[in-house]
C-alpha atoms as a PDB file:
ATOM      1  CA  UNK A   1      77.326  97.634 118.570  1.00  0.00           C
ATOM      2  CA  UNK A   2      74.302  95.717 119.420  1.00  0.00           C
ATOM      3  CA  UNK A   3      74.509  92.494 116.902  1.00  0.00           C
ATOM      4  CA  UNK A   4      76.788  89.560 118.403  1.00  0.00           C
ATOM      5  CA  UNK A   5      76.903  90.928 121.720  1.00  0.00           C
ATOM      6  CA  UNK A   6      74.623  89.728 124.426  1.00  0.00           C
ATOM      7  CA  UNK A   7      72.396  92.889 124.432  1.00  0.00           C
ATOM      8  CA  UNK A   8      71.334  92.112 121.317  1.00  0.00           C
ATOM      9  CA  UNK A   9      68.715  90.301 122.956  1.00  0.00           C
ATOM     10  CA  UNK A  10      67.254  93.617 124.369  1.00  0.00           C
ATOM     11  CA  UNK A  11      66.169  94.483 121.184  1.00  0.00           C
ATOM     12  CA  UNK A  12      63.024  92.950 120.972  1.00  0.00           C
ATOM     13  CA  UNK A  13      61.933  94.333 123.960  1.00  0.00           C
ATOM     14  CA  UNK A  14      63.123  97.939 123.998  1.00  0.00           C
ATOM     15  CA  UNK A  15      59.641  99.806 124.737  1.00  0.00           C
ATOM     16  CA  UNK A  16      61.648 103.459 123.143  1.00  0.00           C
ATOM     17  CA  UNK A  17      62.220 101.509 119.611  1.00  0.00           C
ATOM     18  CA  UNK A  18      58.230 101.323 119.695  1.00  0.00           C
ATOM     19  CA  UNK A  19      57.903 105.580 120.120  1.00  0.00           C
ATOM     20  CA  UNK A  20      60.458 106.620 117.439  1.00  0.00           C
ATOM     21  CA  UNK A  21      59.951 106.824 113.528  1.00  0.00           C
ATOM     22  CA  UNK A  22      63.750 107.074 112.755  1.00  0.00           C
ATOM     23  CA  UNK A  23      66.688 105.464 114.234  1.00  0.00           C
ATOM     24  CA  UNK A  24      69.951 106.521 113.069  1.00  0.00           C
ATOM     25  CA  UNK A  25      73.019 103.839 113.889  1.00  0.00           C
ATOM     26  CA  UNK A  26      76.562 103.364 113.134  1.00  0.00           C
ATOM     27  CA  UNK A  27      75.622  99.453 112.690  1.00  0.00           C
ATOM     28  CA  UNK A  28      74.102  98.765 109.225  1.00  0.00           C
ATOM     29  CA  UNK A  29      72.734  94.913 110.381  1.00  0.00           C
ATOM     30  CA  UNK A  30      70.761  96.456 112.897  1.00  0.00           C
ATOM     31  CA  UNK A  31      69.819  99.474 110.469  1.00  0.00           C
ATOM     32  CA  UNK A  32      68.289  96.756 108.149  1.00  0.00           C
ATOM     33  CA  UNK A  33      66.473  94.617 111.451  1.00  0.00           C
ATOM     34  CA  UNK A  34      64.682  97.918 112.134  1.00  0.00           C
ATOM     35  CA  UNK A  35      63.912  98.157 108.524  1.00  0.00           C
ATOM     36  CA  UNK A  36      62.638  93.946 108.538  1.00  0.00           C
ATOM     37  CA  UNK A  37      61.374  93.405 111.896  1.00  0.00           C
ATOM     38  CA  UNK A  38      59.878  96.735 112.806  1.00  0.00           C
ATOM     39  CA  UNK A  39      57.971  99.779 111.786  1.00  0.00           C
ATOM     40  CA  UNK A  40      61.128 102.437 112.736  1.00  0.00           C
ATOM     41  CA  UNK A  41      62.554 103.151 109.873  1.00  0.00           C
ATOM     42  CA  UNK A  42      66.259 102.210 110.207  1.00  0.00           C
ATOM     43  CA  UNK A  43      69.609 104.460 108.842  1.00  0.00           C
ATOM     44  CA  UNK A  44      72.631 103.113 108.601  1.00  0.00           C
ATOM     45  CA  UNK A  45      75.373 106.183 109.506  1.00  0.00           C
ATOM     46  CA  UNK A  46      78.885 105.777 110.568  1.00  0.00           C
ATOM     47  CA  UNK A  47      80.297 107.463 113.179  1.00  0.00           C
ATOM     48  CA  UNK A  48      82.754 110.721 112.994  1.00  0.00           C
ATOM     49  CA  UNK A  49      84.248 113.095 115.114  1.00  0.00           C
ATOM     50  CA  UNK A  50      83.904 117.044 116.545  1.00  0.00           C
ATOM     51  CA  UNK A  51      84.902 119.252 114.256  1.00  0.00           C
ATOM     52  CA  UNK A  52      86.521 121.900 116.329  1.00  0.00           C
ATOM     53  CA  UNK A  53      88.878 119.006 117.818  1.00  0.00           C
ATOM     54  CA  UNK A  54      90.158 118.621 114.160  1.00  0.00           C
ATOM     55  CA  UNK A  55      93.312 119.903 114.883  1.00  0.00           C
ATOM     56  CA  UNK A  56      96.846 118.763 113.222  1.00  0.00           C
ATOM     57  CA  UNK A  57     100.211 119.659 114.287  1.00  0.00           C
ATOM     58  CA  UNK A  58     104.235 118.663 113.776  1.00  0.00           C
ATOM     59  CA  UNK A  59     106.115 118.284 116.180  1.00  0.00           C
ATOM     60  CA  UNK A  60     108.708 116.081 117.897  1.00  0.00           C
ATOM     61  CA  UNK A  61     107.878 112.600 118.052  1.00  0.00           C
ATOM     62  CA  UNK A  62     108.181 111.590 121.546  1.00  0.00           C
ATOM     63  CA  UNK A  63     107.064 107.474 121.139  1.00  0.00           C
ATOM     64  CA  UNK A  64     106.902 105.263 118.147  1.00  0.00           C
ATOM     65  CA  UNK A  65     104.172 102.902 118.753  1.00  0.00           C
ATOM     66  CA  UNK A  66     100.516 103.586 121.125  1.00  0.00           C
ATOM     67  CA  UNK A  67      97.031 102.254 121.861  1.00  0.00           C
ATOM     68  CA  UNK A  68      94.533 104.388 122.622  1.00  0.00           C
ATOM     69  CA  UNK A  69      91.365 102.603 124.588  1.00  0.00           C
ATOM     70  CA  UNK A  70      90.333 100.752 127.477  1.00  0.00           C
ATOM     71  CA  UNK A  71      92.271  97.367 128.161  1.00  0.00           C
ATOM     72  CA  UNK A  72      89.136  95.329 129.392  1.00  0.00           C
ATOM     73  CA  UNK A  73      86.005  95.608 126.604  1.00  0.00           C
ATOM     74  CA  UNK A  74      82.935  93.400 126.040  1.00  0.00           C
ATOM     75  CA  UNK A  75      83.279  90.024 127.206  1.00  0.00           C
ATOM     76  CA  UNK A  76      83.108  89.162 123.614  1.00  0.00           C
ATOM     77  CA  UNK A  77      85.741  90.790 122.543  1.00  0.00           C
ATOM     78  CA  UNK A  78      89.000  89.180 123.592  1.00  0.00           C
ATOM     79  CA  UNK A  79      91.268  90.713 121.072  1.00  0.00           C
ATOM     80  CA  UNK A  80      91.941  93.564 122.864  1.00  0.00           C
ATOM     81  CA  UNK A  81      93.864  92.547 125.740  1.00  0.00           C
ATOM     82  CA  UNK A  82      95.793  89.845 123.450  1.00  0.00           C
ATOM     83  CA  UNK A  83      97.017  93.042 120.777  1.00  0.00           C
ATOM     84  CA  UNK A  84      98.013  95.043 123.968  1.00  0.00           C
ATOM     85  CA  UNK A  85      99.801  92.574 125.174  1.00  0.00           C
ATOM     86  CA  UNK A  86     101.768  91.932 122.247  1.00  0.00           C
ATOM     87  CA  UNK A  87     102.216  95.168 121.656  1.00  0.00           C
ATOM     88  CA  UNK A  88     104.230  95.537 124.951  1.00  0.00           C
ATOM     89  CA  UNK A  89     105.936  92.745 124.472  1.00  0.00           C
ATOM     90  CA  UNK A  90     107.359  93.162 120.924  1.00  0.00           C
ATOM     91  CA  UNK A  91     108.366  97.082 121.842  1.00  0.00           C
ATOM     92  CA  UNK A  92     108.471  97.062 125.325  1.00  0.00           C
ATOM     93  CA  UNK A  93     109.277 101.164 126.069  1.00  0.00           C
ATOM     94  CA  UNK A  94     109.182 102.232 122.520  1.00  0.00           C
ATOM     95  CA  UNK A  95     105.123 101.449 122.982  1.00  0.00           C
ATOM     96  CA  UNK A  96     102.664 103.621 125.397  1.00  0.00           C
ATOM     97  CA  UNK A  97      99.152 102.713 126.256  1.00  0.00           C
ATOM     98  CA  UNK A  98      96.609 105.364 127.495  1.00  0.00           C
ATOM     99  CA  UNK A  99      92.853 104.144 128.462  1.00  0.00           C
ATOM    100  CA  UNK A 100      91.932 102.201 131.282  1.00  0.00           C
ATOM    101  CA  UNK A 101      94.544  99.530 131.970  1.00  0.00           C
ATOM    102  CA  UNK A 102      97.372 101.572 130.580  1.00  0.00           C
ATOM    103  CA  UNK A 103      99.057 105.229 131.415  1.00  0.00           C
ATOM    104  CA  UNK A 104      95.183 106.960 131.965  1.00  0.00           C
ATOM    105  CA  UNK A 105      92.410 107.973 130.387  1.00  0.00           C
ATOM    106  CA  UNK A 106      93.033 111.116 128.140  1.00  0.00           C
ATOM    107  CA  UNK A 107      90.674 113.421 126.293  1.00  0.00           C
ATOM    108  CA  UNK A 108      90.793 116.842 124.451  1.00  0.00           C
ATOM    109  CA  UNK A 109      93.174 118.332 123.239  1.00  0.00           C
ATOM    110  CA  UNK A 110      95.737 115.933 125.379  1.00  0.00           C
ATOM    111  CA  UNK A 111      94.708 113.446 123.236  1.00  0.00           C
ATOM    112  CA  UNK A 112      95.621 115.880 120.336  1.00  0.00           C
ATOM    113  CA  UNK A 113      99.006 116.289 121.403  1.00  0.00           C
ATOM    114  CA  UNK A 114      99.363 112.793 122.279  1.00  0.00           C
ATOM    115  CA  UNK A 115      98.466 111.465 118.672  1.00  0.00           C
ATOM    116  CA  UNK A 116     100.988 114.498 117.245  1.00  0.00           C
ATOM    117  CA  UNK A 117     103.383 113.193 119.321  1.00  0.00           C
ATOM    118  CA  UNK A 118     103.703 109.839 118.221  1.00  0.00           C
ATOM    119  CA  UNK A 119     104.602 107.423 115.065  1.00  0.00           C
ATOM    120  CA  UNK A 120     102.271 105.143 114.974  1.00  0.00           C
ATOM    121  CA  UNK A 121      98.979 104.620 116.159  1.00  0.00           C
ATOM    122  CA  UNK A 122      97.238 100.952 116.326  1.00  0.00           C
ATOM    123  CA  UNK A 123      93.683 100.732 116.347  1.00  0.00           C
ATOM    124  CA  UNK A 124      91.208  98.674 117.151  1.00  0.00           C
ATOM    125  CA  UNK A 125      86.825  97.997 117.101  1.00  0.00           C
ATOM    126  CA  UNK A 126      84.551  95.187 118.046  1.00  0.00           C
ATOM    127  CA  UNK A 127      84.096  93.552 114.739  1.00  0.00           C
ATOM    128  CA  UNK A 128      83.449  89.943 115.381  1.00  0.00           C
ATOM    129  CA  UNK A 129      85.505  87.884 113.348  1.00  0.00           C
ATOM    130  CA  UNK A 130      86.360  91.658 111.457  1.00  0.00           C
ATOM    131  CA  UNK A 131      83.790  89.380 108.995  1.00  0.00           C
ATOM    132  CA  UNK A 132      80.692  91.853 110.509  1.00  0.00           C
ATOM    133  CA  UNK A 133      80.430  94.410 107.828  1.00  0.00           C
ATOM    134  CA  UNK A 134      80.260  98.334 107.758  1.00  0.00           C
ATOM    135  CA  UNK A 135      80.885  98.362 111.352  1.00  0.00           C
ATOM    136  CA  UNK A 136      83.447 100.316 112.923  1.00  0.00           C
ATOM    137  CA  UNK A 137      83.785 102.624 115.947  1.00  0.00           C
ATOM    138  CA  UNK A 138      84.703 106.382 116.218  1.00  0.00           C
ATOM    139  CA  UNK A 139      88.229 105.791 117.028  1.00  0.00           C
ATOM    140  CA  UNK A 140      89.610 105.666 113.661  1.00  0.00           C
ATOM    141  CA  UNK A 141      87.882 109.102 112.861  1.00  0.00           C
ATOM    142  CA  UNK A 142      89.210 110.559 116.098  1.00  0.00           C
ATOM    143  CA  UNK A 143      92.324 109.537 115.154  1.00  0.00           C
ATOM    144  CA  UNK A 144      92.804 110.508 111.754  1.00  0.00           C
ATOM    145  CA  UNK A 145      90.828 113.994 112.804  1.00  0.00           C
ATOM    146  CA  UNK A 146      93.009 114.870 115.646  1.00  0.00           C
ATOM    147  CA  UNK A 147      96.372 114.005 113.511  1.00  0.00           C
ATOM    148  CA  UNK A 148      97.772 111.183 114.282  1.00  0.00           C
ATOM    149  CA  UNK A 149      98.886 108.491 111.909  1.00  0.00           C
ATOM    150  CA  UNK A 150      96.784 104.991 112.057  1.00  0.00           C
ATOM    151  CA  UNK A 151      97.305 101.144 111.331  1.00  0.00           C
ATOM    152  CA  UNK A 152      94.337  99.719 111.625  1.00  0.00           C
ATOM    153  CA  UNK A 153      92.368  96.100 110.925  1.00  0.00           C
ATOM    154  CA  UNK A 154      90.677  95.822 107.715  1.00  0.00           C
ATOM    155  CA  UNK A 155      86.598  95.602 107.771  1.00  0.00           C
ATOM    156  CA  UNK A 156      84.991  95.000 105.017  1.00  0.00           C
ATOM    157  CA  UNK A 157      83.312  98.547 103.739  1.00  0.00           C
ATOM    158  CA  UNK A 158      85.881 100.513 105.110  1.00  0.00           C
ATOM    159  CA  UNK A 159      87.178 101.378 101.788  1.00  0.00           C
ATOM    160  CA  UNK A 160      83.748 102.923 101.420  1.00  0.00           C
ATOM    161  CA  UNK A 161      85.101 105.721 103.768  1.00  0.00           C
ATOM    162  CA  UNK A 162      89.570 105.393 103.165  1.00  0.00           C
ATOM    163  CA  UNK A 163      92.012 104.412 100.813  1.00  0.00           C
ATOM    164  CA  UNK A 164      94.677 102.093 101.862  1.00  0.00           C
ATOM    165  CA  UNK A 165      98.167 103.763 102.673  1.00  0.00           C
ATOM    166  CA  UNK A 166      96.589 106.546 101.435  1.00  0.00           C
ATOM    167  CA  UNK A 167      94.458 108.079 104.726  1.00  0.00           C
ATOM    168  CA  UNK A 168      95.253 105.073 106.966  1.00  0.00           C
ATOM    169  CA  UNK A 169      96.977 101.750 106.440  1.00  0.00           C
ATOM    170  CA  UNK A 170      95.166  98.224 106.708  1.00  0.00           C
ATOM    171  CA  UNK A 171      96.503  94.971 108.315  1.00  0.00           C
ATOM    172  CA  UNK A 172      95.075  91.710 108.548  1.00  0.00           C
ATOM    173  CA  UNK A 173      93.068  91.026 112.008  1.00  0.00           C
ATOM    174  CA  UNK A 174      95.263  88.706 113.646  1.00  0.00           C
ATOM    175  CA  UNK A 175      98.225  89.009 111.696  1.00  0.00           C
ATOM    176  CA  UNK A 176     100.767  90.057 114.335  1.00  0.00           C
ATOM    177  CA  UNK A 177     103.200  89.213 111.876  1.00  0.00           C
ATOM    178  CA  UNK A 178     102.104  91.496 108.920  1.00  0.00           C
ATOM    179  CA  UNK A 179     101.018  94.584 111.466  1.00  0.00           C
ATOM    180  CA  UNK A 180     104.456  94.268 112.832  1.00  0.00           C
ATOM    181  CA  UNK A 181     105.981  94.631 109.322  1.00  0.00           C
ATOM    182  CA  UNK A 182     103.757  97.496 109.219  1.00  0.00           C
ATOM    183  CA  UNK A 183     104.667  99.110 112.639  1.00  0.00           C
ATOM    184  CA  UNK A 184     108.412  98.779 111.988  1.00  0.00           C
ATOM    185  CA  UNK A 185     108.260  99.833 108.299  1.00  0.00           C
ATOM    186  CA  UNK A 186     106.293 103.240 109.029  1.00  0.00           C
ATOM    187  CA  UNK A 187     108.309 104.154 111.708  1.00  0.00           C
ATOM    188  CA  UNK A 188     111.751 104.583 109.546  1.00  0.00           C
ATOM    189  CA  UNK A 189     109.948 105.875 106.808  1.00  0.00           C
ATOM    190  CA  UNK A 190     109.305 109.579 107.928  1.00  0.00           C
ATOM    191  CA  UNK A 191     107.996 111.348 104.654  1.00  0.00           C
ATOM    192  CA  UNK A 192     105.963 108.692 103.842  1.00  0.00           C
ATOM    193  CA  UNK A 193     104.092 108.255 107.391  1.00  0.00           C
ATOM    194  CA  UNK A 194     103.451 111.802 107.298  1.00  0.00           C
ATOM    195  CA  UNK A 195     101.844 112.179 103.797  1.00  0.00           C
ATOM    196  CA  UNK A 196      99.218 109.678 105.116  1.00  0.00           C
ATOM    197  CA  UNK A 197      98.683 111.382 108.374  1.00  0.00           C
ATOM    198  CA  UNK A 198      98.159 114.736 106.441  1.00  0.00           C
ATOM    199  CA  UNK A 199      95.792 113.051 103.906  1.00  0.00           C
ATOM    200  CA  UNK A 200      93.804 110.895 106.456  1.00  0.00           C
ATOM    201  CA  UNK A 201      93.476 114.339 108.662  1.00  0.00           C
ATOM    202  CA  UNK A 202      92.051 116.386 105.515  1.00  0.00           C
ATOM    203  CA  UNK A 203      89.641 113.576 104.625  1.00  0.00           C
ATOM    204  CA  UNK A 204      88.250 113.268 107.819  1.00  0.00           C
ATOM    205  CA  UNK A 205      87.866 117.020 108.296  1.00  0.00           C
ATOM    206  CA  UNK A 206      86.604 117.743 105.236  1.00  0.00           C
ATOM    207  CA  UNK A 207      84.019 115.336 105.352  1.00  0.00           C
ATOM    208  CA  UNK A 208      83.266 112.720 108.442  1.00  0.00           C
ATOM    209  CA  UNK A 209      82.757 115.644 110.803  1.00  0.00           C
ATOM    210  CA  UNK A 210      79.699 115.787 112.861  1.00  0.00           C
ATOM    211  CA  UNK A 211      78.498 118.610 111.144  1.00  0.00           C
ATOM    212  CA  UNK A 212      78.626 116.298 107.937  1.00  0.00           C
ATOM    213  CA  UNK A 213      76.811 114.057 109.381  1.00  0.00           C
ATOM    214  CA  UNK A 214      73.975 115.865 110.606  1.00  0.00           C
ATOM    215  CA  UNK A 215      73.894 117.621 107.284  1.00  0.00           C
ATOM    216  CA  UNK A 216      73.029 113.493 106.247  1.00  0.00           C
ATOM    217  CA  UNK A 217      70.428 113.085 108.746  1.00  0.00           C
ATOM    218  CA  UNK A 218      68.493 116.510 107.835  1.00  0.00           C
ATOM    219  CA  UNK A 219      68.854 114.889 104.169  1.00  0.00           C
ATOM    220  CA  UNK A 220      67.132 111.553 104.974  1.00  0.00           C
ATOM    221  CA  UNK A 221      64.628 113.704 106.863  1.00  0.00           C
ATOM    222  CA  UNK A 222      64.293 116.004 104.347  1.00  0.00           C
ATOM    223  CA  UNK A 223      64.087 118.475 106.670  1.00  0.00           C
END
């Protein structure tokens, strides 16, 4: 993410932006300043996740509640540290964090059998406000992809890409209360967690692969 951030002032002065005829970013705003400001022509593309790595499994739930990602972020981003916070204080053991600042950095198929292994899985992306629009990172595709089961902060055109409590399941940024409700809720309700997890796995491999998105680019190239 470039818009809202500081870098976004590097934009202007990027020399490579000035050598390229396509630019392809998961950030629609700054699809549509290439497209304004500039003669690159811009492509607005969200993100996915490796195909191969799309990999789903049962087995025994070892926590009910993790985080997934680096404690400290962008300066401009102080939600993170404030939901991992909470989230170890309101479940104390019940809750695992792995990125830096938690348990460690995990990748690959670890991170597989980490997602498998667990309830439910909170996510989070620099959105300001979650008002910045068809922005999100990778992490909920890596999620969903790799099987585990996802509560994550609305953005507004996300239900471009999911359904709600269908593939993943939506709370309110900032409502601790309401993702709490959420948290506690999937993690007695077995049959139903699991029927999202399976749906939000199939989606993602089916379609928001990178393959899939490649397939896009060569489209809008018509290559």
């Amino acid at each position: 993410m470039w818009f809202g951030l500081q870098r976004q002032k590097d934009l202007e002065s990027f020399p490579v932006y000035k050598m390229i005829d396509h630019f392809f970013t998961v950030d629609s705003q700054m699809a549509n300043w290439f497209n304004e400001k500039t003669e690159v022509k811009g492509h607005y593309l969200p993100a996915g996740v490796f195909g191969p790595e799309c990999i789903i499994r049962d087995v025994t739930k070892k926590y009910d509640v993790l985080f997934v990602g680096s404690k400290k972020y962008h300066p401009e981003w102080p939600y993170r540290p404030k939901l991992i916070d909470w989230l170890d204080r309101t479940y104390g053991n019940r809750f695992e964090h792995y990125g830096n600042g938690g348990v460690r950095s995990i990748r690959g198929l670890d991170l597989n059998k980490l997602y498998w292994s667990t309830k439910v899985v909170v996510g989070d992306t620099l959105c300001i406000d979650f008002k910045y629009p068809d922005y999100w990172s990778d992490r909920i595709y890596e999620t969903l992809g790799r099987g585990g089961f996802l509560i994550h902060p609305y953005i507004p055109g996300l239900e471009k890409e999911f359904t709600d409590r269908e593939h993943v399941v939506f709370y309110e940024y900032g409502n601790f209360e309401q993702l709490q409700e959420l948290i506690d809720y999937y993690i007695k309700n077995d049959d139903e967690r699991e029927k999202i997890r399976l749906a939000g796995h199939s989606l993602v491999k089916n379609n928001y692969t990178y393959k899939h998105r490649w397939k896009k680019i060569l489209e809008d190239l018509a290559i």
